[in-house]
C-alpha atoms as a PDB file:
ATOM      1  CA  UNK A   1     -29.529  -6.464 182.349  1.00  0.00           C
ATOM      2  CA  UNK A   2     -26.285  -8.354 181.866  1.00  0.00           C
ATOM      3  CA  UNK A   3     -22.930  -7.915 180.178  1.00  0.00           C
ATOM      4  CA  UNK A   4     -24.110 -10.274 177.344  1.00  0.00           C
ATOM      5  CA  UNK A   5     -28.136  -9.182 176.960  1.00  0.00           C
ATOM      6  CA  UNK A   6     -30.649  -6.502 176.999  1.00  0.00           C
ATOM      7  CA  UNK A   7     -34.042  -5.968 178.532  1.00  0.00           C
ATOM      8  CA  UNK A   8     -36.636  -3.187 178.487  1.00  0.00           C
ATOM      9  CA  UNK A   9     -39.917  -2.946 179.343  1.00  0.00           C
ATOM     10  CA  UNK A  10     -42.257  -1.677 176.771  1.00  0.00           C
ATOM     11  CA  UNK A  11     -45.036   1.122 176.843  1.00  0.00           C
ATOM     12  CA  UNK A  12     -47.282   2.436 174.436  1.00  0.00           C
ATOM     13  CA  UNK A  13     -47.070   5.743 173.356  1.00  0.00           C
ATOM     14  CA  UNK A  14     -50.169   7.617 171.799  1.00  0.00           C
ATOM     15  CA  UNK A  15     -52.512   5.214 170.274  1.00  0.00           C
ATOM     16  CA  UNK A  16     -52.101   1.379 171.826  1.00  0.00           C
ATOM     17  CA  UNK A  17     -50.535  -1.351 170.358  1.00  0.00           C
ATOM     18  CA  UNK A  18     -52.668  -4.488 170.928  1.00  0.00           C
ATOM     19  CA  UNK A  19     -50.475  -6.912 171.208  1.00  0.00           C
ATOM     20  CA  UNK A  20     -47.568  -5.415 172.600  1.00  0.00           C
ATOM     21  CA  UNK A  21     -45.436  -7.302 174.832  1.00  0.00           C
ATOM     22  CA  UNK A  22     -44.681  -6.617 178.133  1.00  0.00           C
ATOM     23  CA  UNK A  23     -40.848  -6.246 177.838  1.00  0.00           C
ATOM     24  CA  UNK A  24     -37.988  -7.617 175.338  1.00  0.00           C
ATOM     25  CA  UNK A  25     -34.932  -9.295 175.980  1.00  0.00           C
ATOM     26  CA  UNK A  26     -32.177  -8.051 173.158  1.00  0.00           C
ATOM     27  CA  UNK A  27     -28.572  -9.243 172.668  1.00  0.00           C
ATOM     28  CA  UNK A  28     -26.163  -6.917 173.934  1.00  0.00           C
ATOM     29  CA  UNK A  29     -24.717  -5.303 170.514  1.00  0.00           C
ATOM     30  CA  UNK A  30     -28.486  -5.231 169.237  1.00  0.00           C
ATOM     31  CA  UNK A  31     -29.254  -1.464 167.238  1.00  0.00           C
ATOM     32  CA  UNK A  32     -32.626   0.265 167.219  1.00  0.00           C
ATOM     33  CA  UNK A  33     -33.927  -1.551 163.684  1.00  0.00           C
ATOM     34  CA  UNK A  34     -32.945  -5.122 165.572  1.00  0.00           C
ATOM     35  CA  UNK A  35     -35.713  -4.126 168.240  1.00  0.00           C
ATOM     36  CA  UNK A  36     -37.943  -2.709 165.924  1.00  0.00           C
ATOM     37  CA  UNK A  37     -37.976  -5.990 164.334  1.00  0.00           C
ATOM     38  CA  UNK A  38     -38.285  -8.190 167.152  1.00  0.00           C
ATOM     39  CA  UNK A  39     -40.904  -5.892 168.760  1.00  0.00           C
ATOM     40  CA  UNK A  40     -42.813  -5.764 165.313  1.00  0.00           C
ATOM     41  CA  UNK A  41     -42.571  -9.999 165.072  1.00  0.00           C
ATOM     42  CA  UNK A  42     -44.175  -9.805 168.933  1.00  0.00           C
ATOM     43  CA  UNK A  43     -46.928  -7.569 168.522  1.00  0.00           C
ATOM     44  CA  UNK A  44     -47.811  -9.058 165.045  1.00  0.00           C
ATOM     45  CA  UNK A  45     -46.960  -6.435 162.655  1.00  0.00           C
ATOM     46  CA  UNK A  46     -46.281  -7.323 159.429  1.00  0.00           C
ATOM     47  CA  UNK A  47     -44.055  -4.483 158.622  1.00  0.00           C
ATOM     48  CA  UNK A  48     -41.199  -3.756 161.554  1.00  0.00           C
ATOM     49  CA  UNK A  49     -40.757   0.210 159.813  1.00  0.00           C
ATOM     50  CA  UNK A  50     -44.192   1.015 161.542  1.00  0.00           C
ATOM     51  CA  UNK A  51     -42.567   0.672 164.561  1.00  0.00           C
ATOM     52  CA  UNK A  52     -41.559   3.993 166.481  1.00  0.00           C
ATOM     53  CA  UNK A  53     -39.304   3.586 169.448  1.00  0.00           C
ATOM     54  CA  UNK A  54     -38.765   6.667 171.744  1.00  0.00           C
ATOM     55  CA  UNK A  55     -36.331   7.405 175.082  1.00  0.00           C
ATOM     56  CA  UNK A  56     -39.289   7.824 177.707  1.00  0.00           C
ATOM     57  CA  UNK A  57     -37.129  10.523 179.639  1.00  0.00           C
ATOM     58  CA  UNK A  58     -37.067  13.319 176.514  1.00  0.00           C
ATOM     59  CA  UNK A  59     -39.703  11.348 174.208  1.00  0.00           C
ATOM     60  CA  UNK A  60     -37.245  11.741 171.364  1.00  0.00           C
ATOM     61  CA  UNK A  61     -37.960   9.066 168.560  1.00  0.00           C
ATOM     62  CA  UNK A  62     -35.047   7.454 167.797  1.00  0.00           C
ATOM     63  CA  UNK A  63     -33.971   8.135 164.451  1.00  0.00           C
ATOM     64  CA  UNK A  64     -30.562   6.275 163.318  1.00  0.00           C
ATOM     65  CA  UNK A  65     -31.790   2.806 162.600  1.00  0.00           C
ATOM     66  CA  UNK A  66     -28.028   1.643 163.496  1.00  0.00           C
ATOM     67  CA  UNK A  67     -27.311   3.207 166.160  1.00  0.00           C
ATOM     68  CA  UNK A  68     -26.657   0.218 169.119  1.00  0.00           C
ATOM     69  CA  UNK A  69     -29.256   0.310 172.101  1.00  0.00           C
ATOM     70  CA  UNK A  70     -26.811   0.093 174.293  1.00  0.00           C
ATOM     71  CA  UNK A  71     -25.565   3.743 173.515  1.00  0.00           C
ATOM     72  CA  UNK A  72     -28.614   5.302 173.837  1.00  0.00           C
ATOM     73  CA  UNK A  73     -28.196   6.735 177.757  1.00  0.00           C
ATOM     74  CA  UNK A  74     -31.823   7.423 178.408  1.00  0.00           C
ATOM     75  CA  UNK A  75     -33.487   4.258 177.216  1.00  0.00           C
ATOM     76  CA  UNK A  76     -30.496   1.883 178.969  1.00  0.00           C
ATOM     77  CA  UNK A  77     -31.423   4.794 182.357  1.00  0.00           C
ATOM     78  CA  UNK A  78     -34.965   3.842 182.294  1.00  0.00           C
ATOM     79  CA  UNK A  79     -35.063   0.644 181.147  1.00  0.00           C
ATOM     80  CA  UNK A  80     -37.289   1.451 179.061  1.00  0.00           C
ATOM     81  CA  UNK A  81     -38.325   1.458 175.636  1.00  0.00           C
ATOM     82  CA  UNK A  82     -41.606   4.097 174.166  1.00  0.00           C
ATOM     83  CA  UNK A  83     -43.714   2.114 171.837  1.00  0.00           C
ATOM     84  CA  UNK A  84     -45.835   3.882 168.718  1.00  0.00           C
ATOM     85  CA  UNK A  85     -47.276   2.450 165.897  1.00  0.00           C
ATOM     86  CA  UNK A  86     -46.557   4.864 163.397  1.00  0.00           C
ATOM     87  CA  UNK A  87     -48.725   3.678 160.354  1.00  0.00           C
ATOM     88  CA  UNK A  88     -48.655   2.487 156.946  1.00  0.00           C
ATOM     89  CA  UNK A  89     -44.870   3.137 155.479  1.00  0.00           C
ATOM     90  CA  UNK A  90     -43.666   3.841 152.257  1.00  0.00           C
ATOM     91  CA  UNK A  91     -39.765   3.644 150.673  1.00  0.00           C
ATOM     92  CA  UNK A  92     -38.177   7.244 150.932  1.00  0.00           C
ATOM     93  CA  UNK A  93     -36.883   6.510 147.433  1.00  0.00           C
ATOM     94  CA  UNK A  94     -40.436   5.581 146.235  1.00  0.00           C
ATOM     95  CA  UNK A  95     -41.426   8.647 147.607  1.00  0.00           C
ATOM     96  CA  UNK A  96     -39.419  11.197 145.647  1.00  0.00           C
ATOM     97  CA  UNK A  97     -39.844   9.064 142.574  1.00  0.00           C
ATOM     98  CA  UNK A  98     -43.294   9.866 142.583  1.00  0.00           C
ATOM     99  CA  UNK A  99     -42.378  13.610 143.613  1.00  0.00           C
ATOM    100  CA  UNK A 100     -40.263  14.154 140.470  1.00  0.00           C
ATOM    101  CA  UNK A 101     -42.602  12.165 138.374  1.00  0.00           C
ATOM    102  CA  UNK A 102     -44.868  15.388 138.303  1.00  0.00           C
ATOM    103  CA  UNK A 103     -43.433  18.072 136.841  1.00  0.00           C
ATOM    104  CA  UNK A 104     -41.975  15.439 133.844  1.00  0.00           C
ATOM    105  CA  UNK A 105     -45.577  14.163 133.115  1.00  0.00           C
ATOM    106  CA  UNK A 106     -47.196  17.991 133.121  1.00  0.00           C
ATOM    107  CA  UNK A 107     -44.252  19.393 131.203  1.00  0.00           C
ATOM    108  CA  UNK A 108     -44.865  16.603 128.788  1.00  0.00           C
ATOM    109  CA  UNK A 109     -48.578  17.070 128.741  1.00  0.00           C
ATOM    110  CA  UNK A 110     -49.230  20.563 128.035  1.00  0.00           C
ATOM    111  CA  UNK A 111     -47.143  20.588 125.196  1.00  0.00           C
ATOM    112  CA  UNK A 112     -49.038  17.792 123.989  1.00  0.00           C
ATOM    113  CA  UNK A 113     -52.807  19.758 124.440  1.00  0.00           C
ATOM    114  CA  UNK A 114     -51.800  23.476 124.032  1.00  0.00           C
ATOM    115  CA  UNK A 115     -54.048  23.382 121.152  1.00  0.00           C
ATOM    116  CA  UNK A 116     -57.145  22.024 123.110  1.00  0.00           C
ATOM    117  CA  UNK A 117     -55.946  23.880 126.547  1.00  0.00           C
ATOM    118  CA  UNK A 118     -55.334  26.963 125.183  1.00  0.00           C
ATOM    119  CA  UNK A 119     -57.946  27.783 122.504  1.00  0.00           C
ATOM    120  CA  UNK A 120     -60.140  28.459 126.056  1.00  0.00           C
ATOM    121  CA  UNK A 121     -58.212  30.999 127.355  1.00  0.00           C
ATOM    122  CA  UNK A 122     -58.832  34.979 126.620  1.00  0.00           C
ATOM    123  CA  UNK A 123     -56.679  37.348 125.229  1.00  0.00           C
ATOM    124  CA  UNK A 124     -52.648  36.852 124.174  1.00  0.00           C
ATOM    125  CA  UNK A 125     -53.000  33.576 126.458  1.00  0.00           C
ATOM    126  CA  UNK A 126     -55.624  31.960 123.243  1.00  0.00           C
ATOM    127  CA  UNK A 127     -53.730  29.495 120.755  1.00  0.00           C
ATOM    128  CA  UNK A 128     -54.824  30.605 117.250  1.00  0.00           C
ATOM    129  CA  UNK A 129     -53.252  27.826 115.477  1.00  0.00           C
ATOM    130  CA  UNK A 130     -50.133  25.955 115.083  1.00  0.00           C
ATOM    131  CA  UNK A 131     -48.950  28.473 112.249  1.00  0.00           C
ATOM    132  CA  UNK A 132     -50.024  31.843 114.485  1.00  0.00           C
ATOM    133  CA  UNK A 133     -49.345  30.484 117.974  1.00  0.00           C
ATOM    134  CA  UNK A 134     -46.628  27.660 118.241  1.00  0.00           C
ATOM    135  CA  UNK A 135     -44.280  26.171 120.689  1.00  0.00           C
ATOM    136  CA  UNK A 136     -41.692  28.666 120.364  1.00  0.00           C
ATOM    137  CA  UNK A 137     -37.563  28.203 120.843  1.00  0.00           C
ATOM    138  CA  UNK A 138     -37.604  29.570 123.854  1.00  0.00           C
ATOM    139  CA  UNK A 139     -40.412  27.224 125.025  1.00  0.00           C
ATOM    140  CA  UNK A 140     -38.703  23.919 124.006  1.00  0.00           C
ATOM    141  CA  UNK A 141     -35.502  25.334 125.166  1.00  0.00           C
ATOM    142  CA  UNK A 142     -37.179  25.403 129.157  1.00  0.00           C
ATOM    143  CA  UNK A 143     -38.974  22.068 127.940  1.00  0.00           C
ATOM    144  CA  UNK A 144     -35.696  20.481 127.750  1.00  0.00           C
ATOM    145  CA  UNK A 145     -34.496  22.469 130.991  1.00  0.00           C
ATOM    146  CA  UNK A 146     -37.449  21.318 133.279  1.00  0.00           C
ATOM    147  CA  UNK A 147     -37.273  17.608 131.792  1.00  0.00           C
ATOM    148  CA  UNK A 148     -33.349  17.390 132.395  1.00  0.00           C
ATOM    149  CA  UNK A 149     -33.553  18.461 135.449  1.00  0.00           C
ATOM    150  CA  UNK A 150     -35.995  16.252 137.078  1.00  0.00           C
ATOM    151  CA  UNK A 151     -35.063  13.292 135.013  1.00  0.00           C
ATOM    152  CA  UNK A 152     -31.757  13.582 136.670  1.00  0.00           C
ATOM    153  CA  UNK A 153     -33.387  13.843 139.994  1.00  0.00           C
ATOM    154  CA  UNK A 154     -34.745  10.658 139.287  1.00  0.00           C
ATOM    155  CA  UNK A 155     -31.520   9.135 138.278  1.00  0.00           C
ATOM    156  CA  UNK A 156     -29.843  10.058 141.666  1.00  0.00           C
ATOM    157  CA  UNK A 157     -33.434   9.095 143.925  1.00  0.00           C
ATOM    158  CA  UNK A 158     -32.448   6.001 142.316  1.00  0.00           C
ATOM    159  CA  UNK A 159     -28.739   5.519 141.586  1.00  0.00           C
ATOM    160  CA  UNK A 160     -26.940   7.631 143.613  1.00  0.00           C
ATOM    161  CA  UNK A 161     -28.880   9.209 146.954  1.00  0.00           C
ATOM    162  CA  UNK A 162     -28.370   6.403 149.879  1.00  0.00           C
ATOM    163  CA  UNK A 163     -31.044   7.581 152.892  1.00  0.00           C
ATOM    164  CA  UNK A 164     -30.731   6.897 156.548  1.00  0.00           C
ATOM    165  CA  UNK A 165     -33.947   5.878 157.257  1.00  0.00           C
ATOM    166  CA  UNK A 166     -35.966   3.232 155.480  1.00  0.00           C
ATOM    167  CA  UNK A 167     -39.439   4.769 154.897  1.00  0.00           C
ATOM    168  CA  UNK A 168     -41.771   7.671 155.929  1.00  0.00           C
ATOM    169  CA  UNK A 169     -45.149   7.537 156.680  1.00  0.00           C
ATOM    170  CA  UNK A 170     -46.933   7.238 153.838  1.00  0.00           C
ATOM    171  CA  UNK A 171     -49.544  10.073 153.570  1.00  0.00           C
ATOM    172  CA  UNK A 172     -46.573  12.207 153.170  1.00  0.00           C
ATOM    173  CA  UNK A 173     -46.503  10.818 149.857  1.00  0.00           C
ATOM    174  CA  UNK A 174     -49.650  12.973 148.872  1.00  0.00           C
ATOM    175  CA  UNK A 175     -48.283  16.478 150.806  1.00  0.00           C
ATOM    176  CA  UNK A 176     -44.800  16.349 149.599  1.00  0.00           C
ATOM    177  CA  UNK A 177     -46.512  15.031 145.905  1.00  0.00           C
ATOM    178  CA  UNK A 178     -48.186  18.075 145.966  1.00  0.00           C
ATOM    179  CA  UNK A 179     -45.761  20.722 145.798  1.00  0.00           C
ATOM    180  CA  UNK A 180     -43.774  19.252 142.715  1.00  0.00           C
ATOM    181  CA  UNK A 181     -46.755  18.663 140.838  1.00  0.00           C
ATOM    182  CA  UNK A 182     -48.797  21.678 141.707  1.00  0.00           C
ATOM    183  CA  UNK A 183     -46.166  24.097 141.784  1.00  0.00           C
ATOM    184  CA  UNK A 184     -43.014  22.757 139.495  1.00  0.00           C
ATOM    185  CA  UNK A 185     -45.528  20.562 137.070  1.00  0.00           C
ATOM    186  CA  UNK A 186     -48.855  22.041 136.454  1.00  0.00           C
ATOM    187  CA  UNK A 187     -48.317  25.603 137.147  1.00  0.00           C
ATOM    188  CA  UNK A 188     -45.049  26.374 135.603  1.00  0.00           C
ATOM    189  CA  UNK A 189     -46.217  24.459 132.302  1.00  0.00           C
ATOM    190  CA  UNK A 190     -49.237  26.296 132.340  1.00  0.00           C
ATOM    191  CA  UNK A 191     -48.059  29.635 131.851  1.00  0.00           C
ATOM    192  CA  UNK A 192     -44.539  28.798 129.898  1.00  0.00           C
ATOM    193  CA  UNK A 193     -46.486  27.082 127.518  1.00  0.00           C
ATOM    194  CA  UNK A 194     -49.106  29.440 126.462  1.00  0.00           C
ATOM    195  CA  UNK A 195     -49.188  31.394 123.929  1.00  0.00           C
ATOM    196  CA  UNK A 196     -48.319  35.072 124.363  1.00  0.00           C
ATOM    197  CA  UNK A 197     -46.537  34.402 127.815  1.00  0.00           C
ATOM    198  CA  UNK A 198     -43.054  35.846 128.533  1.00  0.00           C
ATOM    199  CA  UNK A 199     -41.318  32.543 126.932  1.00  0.00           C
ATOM    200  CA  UNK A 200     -42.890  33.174 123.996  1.00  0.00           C
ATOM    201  CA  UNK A 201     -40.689  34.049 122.287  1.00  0.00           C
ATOM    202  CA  UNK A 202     -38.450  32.310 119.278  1.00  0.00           C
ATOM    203  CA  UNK A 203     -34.937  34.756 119.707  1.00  0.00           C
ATOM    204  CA  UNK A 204     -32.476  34.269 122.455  1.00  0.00           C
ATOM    205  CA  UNK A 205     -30.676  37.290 124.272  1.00  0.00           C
ATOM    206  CA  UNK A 206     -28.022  37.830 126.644  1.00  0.00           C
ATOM    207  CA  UNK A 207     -30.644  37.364 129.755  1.00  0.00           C
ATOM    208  CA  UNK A 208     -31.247  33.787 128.024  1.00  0.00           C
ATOM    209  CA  UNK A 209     -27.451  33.000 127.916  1.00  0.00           C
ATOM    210  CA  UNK A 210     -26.894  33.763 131.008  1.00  0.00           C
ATOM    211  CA  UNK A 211     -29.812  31.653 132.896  1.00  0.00           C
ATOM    212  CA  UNK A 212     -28.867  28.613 130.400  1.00  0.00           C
ATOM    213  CA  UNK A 213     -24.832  29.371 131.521  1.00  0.00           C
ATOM    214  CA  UNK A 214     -26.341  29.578 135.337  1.00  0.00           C
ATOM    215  CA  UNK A 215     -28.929  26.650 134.788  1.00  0.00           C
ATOM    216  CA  UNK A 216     -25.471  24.469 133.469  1.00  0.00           C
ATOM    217  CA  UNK A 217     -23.230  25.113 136.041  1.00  0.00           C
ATOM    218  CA  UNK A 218     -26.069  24.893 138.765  1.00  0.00           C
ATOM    219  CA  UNK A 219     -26.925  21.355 137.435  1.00  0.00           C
ATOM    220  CA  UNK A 220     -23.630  20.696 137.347  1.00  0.00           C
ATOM    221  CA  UNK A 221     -22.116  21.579 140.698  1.00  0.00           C
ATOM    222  CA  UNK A 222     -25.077  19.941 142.015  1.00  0.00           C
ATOM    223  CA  UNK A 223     -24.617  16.678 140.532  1.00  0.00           C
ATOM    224  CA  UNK A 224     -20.601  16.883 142.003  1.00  0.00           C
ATOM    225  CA  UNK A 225     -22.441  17.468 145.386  1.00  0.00           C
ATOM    226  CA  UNK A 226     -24.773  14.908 145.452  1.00  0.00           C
ATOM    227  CA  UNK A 227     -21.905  12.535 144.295  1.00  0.00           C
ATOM    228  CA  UNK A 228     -19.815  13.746 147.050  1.00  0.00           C
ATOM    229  CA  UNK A 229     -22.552  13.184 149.466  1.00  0.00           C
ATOM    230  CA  UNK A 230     -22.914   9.980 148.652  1.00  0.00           C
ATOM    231  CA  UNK A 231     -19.581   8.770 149.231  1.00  0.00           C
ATOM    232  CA  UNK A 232     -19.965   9.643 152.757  1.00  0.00           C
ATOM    233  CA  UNK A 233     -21.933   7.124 153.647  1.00  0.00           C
ATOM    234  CA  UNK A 234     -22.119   3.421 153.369  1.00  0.00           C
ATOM    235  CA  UNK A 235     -24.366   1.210 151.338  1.00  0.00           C
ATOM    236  CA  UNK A 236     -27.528   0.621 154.133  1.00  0.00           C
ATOM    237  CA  UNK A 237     -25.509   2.802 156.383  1.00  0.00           C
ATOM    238  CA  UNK A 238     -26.803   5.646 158.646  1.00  0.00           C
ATOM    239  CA  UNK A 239     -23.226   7.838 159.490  1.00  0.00           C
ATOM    240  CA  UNK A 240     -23.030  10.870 158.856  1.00  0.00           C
ATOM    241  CA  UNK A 241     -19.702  12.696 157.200  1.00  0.00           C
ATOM    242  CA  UNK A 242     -18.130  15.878 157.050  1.00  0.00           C
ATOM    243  CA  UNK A 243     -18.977  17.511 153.105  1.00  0.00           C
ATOM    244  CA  UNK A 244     -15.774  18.640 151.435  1.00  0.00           C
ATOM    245  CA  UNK A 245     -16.809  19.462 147.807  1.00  0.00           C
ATOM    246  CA  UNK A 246     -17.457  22.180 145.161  1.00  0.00           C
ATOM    247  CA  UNK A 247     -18.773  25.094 147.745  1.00  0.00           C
ATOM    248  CA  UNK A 248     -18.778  23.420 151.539  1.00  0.00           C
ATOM    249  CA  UNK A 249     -16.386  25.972 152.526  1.00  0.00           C
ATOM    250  CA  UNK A 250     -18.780  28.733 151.685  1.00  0.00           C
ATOM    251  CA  UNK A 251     -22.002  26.906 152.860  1.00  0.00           C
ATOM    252  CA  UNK A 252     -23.528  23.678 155.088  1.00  0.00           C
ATOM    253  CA  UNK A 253     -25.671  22.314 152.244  1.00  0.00           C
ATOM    254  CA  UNK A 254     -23.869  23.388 148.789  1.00  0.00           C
ATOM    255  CA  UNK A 255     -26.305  21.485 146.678  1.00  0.00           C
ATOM    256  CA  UNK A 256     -28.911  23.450 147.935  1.00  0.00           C
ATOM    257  CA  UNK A 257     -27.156  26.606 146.484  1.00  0.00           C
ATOM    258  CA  UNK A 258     -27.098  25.207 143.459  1.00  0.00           C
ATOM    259  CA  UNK A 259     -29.868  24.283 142.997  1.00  0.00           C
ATOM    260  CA  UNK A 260     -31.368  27.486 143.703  1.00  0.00           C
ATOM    261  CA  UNK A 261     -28.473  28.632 141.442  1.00  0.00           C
ATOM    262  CA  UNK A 262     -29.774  26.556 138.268  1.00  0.00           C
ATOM    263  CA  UNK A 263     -33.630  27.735 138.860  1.00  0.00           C
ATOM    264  CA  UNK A 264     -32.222  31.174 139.180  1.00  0.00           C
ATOM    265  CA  UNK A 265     -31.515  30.625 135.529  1.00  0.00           C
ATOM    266  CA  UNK A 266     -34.384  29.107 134.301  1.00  0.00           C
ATOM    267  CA  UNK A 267     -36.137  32.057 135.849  1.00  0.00           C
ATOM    268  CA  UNK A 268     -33.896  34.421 133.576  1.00  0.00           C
ATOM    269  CA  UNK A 269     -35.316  32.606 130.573  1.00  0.00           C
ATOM    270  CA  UNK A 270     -38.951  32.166 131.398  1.00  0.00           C
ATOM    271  CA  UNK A 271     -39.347  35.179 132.864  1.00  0.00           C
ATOM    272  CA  UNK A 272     -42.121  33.154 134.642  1.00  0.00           C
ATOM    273  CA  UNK A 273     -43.584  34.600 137.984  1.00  0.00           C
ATOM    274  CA  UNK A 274     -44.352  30.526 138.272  1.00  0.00           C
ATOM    275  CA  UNK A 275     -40.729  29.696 137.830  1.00  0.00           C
ATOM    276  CA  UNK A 276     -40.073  32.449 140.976  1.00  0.00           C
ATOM    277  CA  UNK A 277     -42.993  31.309 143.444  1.00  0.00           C
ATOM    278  CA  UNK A 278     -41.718  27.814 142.891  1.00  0.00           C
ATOM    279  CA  UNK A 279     -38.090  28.102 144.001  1.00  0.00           C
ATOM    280  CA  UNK A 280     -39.057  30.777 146.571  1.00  0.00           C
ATOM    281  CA  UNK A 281     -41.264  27.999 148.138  1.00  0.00           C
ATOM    282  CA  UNK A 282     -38.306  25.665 147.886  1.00  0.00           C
ATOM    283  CA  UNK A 283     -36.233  27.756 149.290  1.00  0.00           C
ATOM    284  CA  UNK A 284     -37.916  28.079 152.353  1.00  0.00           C
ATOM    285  CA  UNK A 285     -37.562  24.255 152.779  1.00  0.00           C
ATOM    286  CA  UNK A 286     -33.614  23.994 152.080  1.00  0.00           C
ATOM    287  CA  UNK A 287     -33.482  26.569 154.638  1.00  0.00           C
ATOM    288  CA  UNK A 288     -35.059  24.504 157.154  1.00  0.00           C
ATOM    289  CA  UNK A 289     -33.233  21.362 156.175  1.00  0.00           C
ATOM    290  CA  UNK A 290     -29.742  23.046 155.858  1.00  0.00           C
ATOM    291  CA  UNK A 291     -29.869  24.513 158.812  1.00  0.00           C
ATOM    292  CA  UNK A 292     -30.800  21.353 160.878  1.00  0.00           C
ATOM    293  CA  UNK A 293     -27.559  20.091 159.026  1.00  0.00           C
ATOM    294  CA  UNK A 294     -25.629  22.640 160.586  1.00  0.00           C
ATOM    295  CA  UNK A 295     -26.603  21.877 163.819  1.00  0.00           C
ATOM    296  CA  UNK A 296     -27.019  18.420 163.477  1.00  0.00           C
ATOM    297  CA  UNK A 297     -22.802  18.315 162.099  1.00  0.00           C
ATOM    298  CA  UNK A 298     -22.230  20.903 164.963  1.00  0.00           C
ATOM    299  CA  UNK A 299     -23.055  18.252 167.718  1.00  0.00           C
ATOM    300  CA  UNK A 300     -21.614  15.260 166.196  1.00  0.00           C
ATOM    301  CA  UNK A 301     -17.978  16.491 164.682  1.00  0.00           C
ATOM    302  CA  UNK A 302     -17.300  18.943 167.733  1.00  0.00           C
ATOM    303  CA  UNK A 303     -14.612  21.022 166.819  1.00  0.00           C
ATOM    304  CA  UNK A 304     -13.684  18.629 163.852  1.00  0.00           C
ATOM    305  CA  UNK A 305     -15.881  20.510 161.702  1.00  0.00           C
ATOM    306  CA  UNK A 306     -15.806  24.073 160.944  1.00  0.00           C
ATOM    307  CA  UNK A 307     -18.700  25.530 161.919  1.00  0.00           C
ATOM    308  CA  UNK A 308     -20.440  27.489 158.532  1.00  0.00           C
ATOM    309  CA  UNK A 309     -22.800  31.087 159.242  1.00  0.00           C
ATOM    310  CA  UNK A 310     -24.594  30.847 156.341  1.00  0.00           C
ATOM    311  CA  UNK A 311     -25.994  27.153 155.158  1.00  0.00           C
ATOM    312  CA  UNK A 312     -27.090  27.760 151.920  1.00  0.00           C
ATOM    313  CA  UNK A 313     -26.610  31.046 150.249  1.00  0.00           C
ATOM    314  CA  UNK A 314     -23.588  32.949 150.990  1.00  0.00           C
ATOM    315  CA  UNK A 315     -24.619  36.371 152.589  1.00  0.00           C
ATOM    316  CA  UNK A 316     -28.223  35.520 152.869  1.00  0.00           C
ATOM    317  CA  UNK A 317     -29.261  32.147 154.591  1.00  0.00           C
END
């Protein structure tokens, strides 16, 4: 290996690439994506994203697309570059457009067949008619609520969030599909769109202006955050900054708290147990991802960054 080129020999890892090539040779300053590439021209594979490298000594993928081969001790100790074809790929972005896409076309759609859907049901839950059992205020009020919201998560999948890696696998289209439009879309519209649920209801009380005052300033924070986020990082860039908005000095991942924040509110208003297994189920997720935040800003700022107990609601998680 000289001063002005690199060279690893290649093994497969898990299931075997054909045509793999023995070893590459790699300009000094090349990154992880520039041998993914190369390796992926090689072994014949249309699309370089399918292509996992790994450090042989901890078996560690290696994640930032940018970061320079050079750097990376235990591939440069072994000489040695893991190879693993990690399937058919799909564009991060694509996938949470399709995510969000759920709960707007159910919330959309049940509206649209209450009369149909509903005159099935038993009970409070039957639609009589449009004169006996309509859409009430409070129901188009959490119409607009749920549509907002995930119409601007759509905006920001496509405007404003930039990701570090390029794709995902793509059957994680169908398992990360499924909780939006299970849980946000078709179960939440279900029961805050039938007649005689708990939004059923045409006045608005002080439990309703309160959710729709935490449900604004949720959105609203969150939208700074995200912003804020985004400025951190390069267009096509993989570095990672240090968050100093609207609630990092309470938390790790403010946009998390939020969000749960907002659907705090819209669970004042519904009054939907729907509403409350969603966000719970969320919730368990941000946890997961703020705290591998925390320890993920912990390693790479050092004593630069302060290090937060809680990373995503103050006095709880």
């Amino acid at each position: 290996m000289s001063s002005s080129q690199l060279s690893f020999k290649l093994s497969n890892r898990a299931k075997p690439i054909k045509r793999l090539p023995a070893s590459v040779d790699l300009p000094y300053d090349a990154t992880v994506e520039d041998a993914k590439q190369l390796i992926a021209k090689q072994a014949g594979i249309s699309d370089y994203n399918r292509i996992g490298l790994f450090d042989p000594s901890t078996k560690q993928i290696l994640k930032n697309r940018r970061a320079l081969l050079r750097d990376e001790k235990g591939v440069v100790a072994a000489g040695e570059l893991s190879v693993k074809d990690l399937g058919p790929q799909v564009a991060w972005r694509t996938v949470f457009v399709i995510e969000y896409f759920g709960p707007i076309l159910f919330h959309a759609l049940i509206p649209l067949v209450r009369p149909y859907l509903y005159s099935i049901f038993p009970g409070s839950y039957r639609y009589i008619s449009e004169a006996e059992t309509p859409m009430t205020t409070v129901q188009w009020l959490l119409f607009a609520l749920f549509h907002l919201h995930f119409l601007k998560r759509e905006y920001e999948t496509l405007f404003v969030h930039k990701f570090s890696a390029n794709t995902m696998p793509a059957r994680n289209i169908f398992r990360n599909s499924f909780f939006y439009w299970f849980f946000a879309g078709l179960l939440c519209s279900l029961d805050i769109y039938a007649p005689g649920s708990l939004s059923a209801r045409h006045a608005l009380g002080l439990l309703d202006y309160a959710g729709l005052a935490l449900w604004t300033v949720g959105e609203a924070c969150n939208w700074i955050v995200h912003q804020h986020l985004a400025s951190l990082r390069k267009p096509g860039g993989t570095e990672r900054g240090i968050p100093n908005c609207i609630g990092s000095n309470l938390v790790t991942s403010p946009n998390y708290m939020f969000e749960v924040l907002a659907w705090v509110g819209v669970i004042l208003i519904s009054r939907s147990w729907t509403v409350a297994l969603f966000i719970s189920l969320g919730t368990v997720y941000m946890r997961s991802w703020s705290r591998g935040k925390e320890k993920a800003l912990r390693k790479e700022f050092g004593d630069r960054y302060k290090a937060k107990k809680y990373t995503m609601l103050p006095g709880l998680i």
